[in-house]
PDB file of N, CA and C in Angstrom:
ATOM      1  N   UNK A   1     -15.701   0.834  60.832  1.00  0.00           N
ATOM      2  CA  UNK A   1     -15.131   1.165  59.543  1.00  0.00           C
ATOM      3  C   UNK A   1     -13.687   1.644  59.709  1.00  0.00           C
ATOM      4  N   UNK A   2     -13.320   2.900  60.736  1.00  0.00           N
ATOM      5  CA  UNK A   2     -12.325   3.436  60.837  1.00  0.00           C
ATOM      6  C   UNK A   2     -11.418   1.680  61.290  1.00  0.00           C
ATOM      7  N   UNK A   3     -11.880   1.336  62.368  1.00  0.00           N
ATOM      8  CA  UNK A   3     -11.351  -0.086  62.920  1.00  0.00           C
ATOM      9  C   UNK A   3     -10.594  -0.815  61.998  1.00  0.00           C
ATOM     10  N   UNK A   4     -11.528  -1.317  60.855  1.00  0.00           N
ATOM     11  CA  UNK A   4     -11.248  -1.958  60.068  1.00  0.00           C
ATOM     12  C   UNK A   4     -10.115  -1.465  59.107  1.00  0.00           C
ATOM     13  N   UNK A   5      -9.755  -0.348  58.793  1.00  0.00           N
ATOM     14  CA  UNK A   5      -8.762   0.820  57.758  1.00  0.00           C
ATOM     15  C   UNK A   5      -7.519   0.479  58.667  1.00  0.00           C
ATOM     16  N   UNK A   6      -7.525   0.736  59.793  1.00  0.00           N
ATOM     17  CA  UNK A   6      -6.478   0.585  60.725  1.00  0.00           C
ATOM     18  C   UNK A   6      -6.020  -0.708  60.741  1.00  0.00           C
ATOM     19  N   UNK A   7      -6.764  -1.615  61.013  1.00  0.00           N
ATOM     20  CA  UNK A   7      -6.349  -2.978  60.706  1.00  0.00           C
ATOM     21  C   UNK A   7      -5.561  -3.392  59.459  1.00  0.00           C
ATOM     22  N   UNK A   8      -6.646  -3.133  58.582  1.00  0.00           N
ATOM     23  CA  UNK A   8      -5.823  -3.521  57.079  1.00  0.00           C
ATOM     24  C   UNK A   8      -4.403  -3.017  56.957  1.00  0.00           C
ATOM     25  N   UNK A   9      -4.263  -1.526  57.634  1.00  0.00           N
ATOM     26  CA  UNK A   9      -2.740  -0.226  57.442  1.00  0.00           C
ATOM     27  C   UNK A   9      -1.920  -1.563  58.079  1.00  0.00           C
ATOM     28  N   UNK A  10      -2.093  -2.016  59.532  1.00  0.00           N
ATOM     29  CA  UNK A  10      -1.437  -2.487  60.552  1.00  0.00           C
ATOM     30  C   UNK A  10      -0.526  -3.531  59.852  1.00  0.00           C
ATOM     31  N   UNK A  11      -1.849  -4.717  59.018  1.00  0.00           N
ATOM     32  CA  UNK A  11      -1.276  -5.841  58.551  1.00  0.00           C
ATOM     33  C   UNK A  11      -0.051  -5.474  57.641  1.00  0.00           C
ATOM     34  N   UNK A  12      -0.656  -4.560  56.977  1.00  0.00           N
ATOM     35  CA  UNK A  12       0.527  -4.317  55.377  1.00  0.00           C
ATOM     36  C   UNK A  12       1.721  -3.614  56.122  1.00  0.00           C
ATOM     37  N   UNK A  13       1.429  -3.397  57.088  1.00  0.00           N
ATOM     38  CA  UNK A  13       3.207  -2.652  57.612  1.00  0.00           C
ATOM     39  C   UNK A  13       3.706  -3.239  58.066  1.00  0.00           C
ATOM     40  N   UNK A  14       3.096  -4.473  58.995  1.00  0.00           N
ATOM     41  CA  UNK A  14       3.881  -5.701  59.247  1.00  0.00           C
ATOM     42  C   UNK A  14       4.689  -6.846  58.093  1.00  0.00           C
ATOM     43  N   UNK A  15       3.905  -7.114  57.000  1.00  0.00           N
ATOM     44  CA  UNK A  15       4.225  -8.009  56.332  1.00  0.00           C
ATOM     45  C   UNK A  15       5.190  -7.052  55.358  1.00  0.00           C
ATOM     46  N   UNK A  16       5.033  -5.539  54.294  1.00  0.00           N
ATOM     47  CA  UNK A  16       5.383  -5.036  54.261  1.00  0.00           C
ATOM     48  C   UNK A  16       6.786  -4.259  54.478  1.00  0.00           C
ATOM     49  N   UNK A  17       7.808  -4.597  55.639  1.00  0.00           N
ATOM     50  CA  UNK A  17       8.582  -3.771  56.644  1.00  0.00           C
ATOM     51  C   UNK A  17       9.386  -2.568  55.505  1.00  0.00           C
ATOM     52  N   UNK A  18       9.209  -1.489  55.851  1.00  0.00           N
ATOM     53  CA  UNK A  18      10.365  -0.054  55.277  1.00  0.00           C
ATOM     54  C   UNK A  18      11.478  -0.697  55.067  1.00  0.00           C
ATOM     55  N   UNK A  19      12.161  -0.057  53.633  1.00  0.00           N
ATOM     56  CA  UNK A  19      13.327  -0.640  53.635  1.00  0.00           C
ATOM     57  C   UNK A  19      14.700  -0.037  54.331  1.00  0.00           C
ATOM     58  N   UNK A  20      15.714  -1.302  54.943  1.00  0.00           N
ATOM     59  CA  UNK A  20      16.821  -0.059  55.291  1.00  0.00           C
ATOM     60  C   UNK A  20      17.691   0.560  54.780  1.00  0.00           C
ATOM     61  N   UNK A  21      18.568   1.085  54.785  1.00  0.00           N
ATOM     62  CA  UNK A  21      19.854   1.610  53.979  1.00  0.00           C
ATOM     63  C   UNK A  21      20.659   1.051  54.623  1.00  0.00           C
ATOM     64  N   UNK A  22      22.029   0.987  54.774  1.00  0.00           N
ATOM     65  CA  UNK A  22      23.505   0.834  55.156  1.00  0.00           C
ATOM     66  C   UNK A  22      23.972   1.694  54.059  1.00  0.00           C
ATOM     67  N   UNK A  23      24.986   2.550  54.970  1.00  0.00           N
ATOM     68  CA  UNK A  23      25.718   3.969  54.682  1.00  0.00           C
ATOM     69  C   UNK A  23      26.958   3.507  54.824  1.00  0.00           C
ATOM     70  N   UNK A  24      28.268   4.632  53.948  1.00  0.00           N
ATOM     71  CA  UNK A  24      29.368   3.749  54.025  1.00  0.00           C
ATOM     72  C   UNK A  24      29.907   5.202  55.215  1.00  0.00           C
ATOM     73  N   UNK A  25      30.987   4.713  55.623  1.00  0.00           N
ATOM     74  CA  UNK A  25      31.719   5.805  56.910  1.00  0.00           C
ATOM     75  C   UNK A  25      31.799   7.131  55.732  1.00  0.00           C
ATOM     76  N   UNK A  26      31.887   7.526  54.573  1.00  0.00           N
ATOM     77  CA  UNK A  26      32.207   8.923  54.241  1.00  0.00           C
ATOM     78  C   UNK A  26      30.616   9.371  53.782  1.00  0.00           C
ATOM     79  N   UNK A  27      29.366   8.781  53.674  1.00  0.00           N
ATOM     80  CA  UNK A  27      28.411   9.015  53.880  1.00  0.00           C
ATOM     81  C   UNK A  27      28.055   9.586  55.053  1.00  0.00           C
ATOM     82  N   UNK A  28      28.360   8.829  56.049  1.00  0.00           N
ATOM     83  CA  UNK A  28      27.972   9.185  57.373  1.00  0.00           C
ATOM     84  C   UNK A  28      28.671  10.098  57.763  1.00  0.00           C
ATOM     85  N   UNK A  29      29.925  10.589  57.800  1.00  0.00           N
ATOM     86  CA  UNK A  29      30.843  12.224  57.725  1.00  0.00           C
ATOM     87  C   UNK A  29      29.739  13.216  56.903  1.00  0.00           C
ATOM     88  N   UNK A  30      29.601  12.963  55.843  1.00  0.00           N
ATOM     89  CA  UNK A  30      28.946  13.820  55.052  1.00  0.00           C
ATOM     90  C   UNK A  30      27.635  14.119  55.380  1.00  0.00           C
ATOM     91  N   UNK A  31      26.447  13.564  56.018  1.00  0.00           N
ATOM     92  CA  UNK A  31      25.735  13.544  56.672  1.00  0.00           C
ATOM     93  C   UNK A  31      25.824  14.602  57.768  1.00  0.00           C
ATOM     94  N   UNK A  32      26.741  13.709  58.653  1.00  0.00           N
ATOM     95  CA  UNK A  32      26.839  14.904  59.796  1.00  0.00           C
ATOM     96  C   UNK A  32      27.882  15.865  59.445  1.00  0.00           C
ATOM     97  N   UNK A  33      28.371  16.193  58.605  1.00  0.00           N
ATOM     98  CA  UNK A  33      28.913  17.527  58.339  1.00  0.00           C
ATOM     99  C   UNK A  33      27.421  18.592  57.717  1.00  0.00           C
ATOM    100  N   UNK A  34      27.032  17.699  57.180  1.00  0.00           N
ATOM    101  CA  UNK A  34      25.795  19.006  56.607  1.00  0.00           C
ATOM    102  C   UNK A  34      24.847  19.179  57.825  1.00  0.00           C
ATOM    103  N   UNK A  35      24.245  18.644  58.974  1.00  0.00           N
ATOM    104  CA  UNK A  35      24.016  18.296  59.630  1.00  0.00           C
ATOM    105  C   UNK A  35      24.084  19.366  60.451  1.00  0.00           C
ATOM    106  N   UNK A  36      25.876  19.628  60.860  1.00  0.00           N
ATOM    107  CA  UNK A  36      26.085  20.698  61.478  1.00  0.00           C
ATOM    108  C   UNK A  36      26.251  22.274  60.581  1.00  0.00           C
ATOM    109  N   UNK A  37      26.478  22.015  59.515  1.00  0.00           N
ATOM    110  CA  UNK A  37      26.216  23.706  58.867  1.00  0.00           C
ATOM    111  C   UNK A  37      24.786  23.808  59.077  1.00  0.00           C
ATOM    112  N   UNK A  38      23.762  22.875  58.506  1.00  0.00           N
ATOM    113  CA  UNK A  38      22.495  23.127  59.287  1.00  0.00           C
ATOM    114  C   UNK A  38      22.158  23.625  60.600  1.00  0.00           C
ATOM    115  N   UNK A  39      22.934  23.245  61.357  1.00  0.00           N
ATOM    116  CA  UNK A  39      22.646  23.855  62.908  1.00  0.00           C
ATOM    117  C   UNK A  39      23.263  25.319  63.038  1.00  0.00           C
ATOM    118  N   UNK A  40      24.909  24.863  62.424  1.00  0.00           N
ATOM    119  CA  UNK A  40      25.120  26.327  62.459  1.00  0.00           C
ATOM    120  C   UNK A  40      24.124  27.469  61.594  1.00  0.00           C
ATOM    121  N   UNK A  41      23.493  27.564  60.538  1.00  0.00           N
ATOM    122  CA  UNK A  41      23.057  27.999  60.089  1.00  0.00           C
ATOM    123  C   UNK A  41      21.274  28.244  60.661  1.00  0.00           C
ATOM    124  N   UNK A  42      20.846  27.236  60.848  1.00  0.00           N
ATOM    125  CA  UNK A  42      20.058  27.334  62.262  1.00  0.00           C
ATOM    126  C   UNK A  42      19.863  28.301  63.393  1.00  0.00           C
ATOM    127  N   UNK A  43      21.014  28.170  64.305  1.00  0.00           N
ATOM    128  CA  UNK A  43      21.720  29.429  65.243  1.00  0.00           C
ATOM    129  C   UNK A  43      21.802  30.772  64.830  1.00  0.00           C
ATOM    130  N   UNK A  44      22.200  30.706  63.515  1.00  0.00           N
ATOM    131  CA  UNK A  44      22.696  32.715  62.817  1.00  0.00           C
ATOM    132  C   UNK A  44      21.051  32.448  62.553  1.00  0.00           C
ATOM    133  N   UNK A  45      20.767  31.695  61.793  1.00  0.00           N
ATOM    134  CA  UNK A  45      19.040  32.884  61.300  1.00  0.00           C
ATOM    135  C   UNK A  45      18.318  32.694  63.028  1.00  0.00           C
ATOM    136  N   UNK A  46      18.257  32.079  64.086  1.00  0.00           N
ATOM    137  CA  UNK A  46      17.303  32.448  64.951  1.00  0.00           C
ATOM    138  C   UNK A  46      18.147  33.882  66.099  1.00  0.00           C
ATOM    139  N   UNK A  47      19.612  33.864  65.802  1.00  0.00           N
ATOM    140  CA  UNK A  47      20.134  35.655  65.774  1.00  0.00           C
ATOM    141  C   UNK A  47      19.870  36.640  65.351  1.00  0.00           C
ATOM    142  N   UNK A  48      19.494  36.666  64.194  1.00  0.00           N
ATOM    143  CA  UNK A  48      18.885  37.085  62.811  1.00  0.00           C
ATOM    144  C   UNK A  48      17.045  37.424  63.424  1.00  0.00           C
ATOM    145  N   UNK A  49      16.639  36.514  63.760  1.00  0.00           N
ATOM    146  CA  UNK A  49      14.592  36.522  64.068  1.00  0.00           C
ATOM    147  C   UNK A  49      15.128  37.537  64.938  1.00  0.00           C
ATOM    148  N   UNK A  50      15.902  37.358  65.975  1.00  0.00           N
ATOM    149  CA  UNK A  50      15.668  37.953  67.369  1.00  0.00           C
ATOM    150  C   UNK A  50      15.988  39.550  67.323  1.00  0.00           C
ATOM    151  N   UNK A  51      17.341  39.418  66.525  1.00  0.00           N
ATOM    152  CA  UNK A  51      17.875  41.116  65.950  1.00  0.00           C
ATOM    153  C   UNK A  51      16.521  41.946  65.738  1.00  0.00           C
ATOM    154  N   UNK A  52      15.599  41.160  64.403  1.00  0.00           N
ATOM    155  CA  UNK A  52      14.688  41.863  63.925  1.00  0.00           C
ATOM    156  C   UNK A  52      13.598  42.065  64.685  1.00  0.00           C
ATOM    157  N   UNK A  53      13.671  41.029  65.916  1.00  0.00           N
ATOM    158  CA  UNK A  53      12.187  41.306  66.612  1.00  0.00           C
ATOM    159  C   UNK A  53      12.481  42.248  67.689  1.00  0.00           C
ATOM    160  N   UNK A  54      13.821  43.078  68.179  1.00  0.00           N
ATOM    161  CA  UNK A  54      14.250  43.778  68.963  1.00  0.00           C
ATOM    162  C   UNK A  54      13.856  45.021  68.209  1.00  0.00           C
ATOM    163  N   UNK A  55      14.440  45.167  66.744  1.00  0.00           N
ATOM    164  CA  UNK A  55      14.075  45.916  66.129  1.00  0.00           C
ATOM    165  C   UNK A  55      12.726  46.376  65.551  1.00  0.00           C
ATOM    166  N   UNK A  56      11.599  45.314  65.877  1.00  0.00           N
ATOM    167  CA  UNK A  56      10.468  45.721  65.686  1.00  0.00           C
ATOM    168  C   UNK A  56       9.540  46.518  67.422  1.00  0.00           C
ATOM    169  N   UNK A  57      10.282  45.990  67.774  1.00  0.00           N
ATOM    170  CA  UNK A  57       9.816  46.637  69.569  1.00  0.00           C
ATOM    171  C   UNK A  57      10.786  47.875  69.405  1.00  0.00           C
ATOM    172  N   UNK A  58      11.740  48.169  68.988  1.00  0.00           N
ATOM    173  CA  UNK A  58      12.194  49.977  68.876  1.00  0.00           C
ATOM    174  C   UNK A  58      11.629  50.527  68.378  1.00  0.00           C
ATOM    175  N   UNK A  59      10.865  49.878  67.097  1.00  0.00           N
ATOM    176  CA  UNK A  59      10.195  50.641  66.006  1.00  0.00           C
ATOM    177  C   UNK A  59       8.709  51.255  66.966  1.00  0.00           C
ATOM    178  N   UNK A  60       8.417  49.835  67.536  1.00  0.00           N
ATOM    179  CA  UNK A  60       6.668  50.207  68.120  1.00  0.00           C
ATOM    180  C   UNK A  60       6.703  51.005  69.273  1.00  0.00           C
ATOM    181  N   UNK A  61       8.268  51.558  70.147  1.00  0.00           N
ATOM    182  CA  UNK A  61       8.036  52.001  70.845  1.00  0.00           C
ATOM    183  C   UNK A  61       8.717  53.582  70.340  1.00  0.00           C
ATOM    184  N   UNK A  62       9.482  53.422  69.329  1.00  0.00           N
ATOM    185  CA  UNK A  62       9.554  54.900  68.616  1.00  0.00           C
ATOM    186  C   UNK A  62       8.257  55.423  68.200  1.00  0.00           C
ATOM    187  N   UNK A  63       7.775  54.736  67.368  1.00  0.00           N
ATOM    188  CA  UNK A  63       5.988  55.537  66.693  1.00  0.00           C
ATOM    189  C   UNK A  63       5.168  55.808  67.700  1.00  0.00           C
ATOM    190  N   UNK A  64       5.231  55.532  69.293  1.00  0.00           N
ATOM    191  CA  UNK A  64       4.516  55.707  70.480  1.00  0.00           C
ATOM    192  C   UNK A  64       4.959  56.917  70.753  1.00  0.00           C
ATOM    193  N   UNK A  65       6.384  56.999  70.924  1.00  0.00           N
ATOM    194  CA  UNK A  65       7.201  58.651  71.282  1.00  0.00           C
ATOM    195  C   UNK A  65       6.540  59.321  70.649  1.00  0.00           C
ATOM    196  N   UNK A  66       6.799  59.210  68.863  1.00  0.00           N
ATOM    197  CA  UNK A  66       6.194  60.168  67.847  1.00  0.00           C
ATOM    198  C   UNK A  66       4.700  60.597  67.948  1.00  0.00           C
ATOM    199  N   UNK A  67       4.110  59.742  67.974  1.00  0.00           N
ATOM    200  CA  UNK A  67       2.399  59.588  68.353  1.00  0.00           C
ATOM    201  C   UNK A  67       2.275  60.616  69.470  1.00  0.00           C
ATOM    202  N   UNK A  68       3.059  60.513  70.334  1.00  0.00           N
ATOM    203  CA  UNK A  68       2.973  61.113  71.792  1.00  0.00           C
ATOM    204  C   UNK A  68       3.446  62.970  70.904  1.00  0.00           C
ATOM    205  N   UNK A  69       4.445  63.186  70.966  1.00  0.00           N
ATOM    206  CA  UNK A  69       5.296  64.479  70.368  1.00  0.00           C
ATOM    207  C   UNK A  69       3.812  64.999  69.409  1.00  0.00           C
ATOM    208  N   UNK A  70       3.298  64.006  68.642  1.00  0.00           N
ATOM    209  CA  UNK A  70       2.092  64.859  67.733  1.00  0.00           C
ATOM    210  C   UNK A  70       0.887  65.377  67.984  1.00  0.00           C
ATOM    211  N   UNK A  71       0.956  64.528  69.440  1.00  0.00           N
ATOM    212  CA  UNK A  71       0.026  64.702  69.878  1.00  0.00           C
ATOM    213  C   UNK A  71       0.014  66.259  70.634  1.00  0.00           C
ATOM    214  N   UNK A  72       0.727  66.497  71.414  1.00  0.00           N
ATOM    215  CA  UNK A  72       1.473  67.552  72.287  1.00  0.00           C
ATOM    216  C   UNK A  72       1.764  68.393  71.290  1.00  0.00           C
ATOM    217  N   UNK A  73       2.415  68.506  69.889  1.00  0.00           N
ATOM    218  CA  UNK A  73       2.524  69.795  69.244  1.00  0.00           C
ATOM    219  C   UNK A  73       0.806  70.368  68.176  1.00  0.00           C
ATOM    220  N   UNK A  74      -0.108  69.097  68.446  1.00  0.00           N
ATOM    221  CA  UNK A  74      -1.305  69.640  67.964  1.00  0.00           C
ATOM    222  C   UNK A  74      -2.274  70.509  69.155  1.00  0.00           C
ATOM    223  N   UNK A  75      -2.209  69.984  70.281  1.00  0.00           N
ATOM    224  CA  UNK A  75      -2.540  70.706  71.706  1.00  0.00           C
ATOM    225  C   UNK A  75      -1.876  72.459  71.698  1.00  0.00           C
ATOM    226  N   UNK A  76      -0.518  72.149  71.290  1.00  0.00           N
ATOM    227  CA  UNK A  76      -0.007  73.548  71.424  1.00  0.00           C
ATOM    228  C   UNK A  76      -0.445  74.217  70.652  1.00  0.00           C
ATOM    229  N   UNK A  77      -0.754  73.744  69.042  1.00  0.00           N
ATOM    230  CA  UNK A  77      -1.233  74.609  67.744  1.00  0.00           C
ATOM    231  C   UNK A  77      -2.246  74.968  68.433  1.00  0.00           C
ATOM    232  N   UNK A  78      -3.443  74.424  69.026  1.00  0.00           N
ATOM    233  CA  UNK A  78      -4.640  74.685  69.740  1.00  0.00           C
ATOM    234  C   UNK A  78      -4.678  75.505  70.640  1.00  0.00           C
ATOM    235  N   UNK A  79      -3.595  75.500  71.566  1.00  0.00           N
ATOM    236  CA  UNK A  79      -3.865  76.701  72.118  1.00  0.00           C
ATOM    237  C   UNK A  79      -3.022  77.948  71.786  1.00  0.00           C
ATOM    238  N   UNK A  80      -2.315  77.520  71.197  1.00  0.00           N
ATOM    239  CA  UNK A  80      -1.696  79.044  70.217  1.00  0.00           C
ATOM    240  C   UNK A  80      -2.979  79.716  69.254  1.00  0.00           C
ATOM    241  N   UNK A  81      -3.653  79.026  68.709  1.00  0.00           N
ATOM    242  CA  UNK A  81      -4.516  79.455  68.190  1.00  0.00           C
ATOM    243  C   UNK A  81      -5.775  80.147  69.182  1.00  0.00           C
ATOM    244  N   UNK A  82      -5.896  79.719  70.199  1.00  0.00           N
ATOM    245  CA  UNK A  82      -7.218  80.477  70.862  1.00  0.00           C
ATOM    246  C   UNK A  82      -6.167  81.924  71.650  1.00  0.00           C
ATOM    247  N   UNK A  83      -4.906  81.449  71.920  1.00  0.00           N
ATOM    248  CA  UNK A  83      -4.526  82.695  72.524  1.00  0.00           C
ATOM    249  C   UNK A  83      -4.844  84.010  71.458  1.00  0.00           C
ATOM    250  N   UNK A  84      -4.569  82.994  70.023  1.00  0.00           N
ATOM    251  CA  UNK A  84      -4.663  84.469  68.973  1.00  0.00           C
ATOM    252  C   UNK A  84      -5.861  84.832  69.229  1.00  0.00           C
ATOM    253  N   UNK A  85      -6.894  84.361  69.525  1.00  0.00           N
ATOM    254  CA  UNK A  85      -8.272  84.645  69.306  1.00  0.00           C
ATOM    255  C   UNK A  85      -8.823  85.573  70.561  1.00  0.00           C
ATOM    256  N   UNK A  86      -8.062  85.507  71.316  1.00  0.00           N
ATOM    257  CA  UNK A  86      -8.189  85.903  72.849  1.00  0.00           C
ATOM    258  C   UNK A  86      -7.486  87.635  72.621  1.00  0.00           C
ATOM    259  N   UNK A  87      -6.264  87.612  71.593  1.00  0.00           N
ATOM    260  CA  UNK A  87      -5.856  88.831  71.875  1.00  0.00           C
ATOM    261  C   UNK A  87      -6.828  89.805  71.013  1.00  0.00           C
ATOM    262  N   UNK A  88      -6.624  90.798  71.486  1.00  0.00           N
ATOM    263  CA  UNK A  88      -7.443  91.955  70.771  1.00  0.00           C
ATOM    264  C   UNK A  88      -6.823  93.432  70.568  1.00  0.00           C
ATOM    265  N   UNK A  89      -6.715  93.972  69.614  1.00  0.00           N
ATOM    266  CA  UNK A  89      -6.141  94.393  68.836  1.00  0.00           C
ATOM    267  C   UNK A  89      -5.930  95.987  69.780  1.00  0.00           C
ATOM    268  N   UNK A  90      -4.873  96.502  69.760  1.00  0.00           N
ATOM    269  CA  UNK A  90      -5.221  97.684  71.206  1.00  0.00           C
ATOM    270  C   UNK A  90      -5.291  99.058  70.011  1.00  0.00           C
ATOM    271  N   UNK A  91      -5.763 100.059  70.620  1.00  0.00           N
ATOM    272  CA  UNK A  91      -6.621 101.452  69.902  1.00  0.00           C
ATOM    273  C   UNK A  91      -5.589 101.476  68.956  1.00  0.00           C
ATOM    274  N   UNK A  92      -4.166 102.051  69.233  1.00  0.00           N
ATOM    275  CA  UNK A  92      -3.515 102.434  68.552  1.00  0.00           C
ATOM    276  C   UNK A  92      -2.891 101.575  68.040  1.00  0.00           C
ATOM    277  N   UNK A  93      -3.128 100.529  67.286  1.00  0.00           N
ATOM    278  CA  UNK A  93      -2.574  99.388  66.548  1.00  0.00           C
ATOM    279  C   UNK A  93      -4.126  99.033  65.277  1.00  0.00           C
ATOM    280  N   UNK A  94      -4.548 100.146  65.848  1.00  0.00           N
ATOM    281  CA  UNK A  94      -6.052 100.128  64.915  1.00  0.00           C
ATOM    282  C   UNK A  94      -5.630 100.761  62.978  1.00  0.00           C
ATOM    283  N   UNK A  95      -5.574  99.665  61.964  1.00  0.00           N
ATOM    284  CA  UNK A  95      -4.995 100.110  60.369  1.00  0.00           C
ATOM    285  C   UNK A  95      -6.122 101.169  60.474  1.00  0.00           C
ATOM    286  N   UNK A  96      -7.207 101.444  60.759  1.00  0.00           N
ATOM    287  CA  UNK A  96      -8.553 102.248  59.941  1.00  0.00           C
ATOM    288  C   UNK A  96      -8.429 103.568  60.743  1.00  0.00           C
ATOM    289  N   UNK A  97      -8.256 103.554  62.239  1.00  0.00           N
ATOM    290  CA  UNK A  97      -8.002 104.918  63.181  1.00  0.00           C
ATOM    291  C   UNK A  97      -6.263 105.453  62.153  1.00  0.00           C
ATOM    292  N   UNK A  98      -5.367 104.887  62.154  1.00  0.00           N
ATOM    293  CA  UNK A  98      -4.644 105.897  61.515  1.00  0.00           C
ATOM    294  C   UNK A  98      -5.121 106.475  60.112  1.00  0.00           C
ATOM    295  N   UNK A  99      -6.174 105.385  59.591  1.00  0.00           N
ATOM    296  CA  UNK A  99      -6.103 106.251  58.008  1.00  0.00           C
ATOM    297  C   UNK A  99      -7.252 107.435  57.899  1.00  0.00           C
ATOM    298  N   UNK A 100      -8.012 107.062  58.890  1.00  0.00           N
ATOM    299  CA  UNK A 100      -9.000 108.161  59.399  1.00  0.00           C
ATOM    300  C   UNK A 100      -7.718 109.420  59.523  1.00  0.00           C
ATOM    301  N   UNK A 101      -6.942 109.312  60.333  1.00  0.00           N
ATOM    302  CA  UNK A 101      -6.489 109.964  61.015  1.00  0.00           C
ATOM    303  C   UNK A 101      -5.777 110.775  60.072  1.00  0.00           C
ATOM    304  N   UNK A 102      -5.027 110.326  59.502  1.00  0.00           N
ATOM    305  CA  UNK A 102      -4.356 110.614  57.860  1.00  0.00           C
ATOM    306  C   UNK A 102      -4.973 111.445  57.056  1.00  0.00           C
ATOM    307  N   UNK A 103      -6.683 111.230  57.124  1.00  0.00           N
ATOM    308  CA  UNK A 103      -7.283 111.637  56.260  1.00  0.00           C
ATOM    309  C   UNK A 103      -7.510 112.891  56.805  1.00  0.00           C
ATOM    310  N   UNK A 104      -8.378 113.049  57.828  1.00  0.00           N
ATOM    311  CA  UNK A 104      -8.342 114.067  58.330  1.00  0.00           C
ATOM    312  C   UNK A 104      -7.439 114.936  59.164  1.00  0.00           C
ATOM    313  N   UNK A 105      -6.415 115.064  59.110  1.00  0.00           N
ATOM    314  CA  UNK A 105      -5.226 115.939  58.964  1.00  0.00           C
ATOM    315  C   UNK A 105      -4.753 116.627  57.743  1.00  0.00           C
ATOM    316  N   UNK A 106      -5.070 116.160  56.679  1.00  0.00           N
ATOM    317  CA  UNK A 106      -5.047 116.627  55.183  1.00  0.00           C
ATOM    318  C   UNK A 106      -6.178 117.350  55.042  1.00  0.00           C
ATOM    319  N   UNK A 107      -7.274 116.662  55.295  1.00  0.00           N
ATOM    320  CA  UNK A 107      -8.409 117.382  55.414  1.00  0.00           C
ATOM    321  C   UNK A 107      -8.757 118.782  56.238  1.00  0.00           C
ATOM    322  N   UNK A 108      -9.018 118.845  57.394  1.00  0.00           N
ATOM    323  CA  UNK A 108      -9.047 119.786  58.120  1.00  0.00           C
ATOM    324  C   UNK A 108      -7.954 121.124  58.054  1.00  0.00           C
ATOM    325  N   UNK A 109      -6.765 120.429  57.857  1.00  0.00           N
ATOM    326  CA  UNK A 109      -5.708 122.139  57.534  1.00  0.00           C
ATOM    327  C   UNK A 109      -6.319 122.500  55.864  1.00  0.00           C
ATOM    328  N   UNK A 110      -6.980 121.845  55.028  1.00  0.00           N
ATOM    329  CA  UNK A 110      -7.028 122.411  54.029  1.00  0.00           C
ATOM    330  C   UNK A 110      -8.527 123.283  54.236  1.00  0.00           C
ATOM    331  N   UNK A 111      -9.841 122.813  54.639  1.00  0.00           N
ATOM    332  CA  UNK A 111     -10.491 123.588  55.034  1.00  0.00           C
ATOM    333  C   UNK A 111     -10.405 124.491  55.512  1.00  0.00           C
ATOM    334  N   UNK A 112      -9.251 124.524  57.437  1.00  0.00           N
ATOM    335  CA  UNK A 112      -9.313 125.665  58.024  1.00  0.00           C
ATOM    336  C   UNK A 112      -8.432 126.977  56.859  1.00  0.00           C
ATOM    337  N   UNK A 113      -7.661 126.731  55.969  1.00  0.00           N
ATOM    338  CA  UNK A 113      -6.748 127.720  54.834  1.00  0.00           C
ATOM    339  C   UNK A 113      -8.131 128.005  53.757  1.00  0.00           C
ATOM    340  N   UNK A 114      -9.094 127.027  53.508  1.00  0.00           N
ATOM    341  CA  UNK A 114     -10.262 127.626  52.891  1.00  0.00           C
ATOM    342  C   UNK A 114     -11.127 128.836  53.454  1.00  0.00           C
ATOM    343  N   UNK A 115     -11.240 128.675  54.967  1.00  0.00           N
ATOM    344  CA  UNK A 115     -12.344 129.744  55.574  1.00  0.00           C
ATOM    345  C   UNK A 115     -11.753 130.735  55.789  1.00  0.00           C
ATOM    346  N   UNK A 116      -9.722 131.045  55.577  1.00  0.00           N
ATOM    347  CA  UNK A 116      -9.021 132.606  55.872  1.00  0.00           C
ATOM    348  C   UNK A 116      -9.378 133.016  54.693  1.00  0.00           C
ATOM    349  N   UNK A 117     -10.107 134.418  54.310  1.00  0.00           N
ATOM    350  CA  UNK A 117     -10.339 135.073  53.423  1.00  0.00           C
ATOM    351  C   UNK A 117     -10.854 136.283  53.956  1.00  0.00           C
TER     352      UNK A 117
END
């Protein structure tokens, strides 16, 4: 079947033939003048791909730095945080021992001036 499709294509392109053109000489200038802004233009955009694909490898290897830096300042929050947890509060830095303390200093001189009589 395929055989046969191919055959039939074969005959009709033989008997068939594409037609040609003939171009005059300012055709053919014009041709290859566009030809070459195409190429030139060609050249700048694959300058252009390459710029941006340099710039996408700075990018992927900047967000790696950053990734890295976030990583390292969440480690530090972590252990800044257990150091807090680690310290413990020393006697005399105690809010409740001074107000005790407060209290009874007010307290006690006013009693001991109660029992002179």
């Amino acid at each position: 079947m395929i055989k046969n499709i191919l055959s039939i294509l074969l005959v009709i392109g033989l008997l068939f033939p594409q037609k040609t053109y003939t171009f005059t000489e300012e055709e053919v200038k014009s041709l290859y003048n566009s030809i070459q802004q195409l190429e030139q233009a060609d050249s700048l955009n694959q300058k252009i791909i390459e710029n941006l694909n340099e710039q996408i490898y700075m990018y992927i290897h900047q967000t790696e730095i950053d990734s890295t830096i976030i990583e390292n300042y969440i480690e530090q929050l972590k252990l800044k945080e257990d150091f807090i947890k680690e310290l413990k509060p020393k006697w005399h830095e105690n809010k409740y021992l001074w107000f005790s303390m407060g209290i009874l200093s007010t307290i006690i001189p006013i009693w001991a001036v109660g029992q002179i009589k």
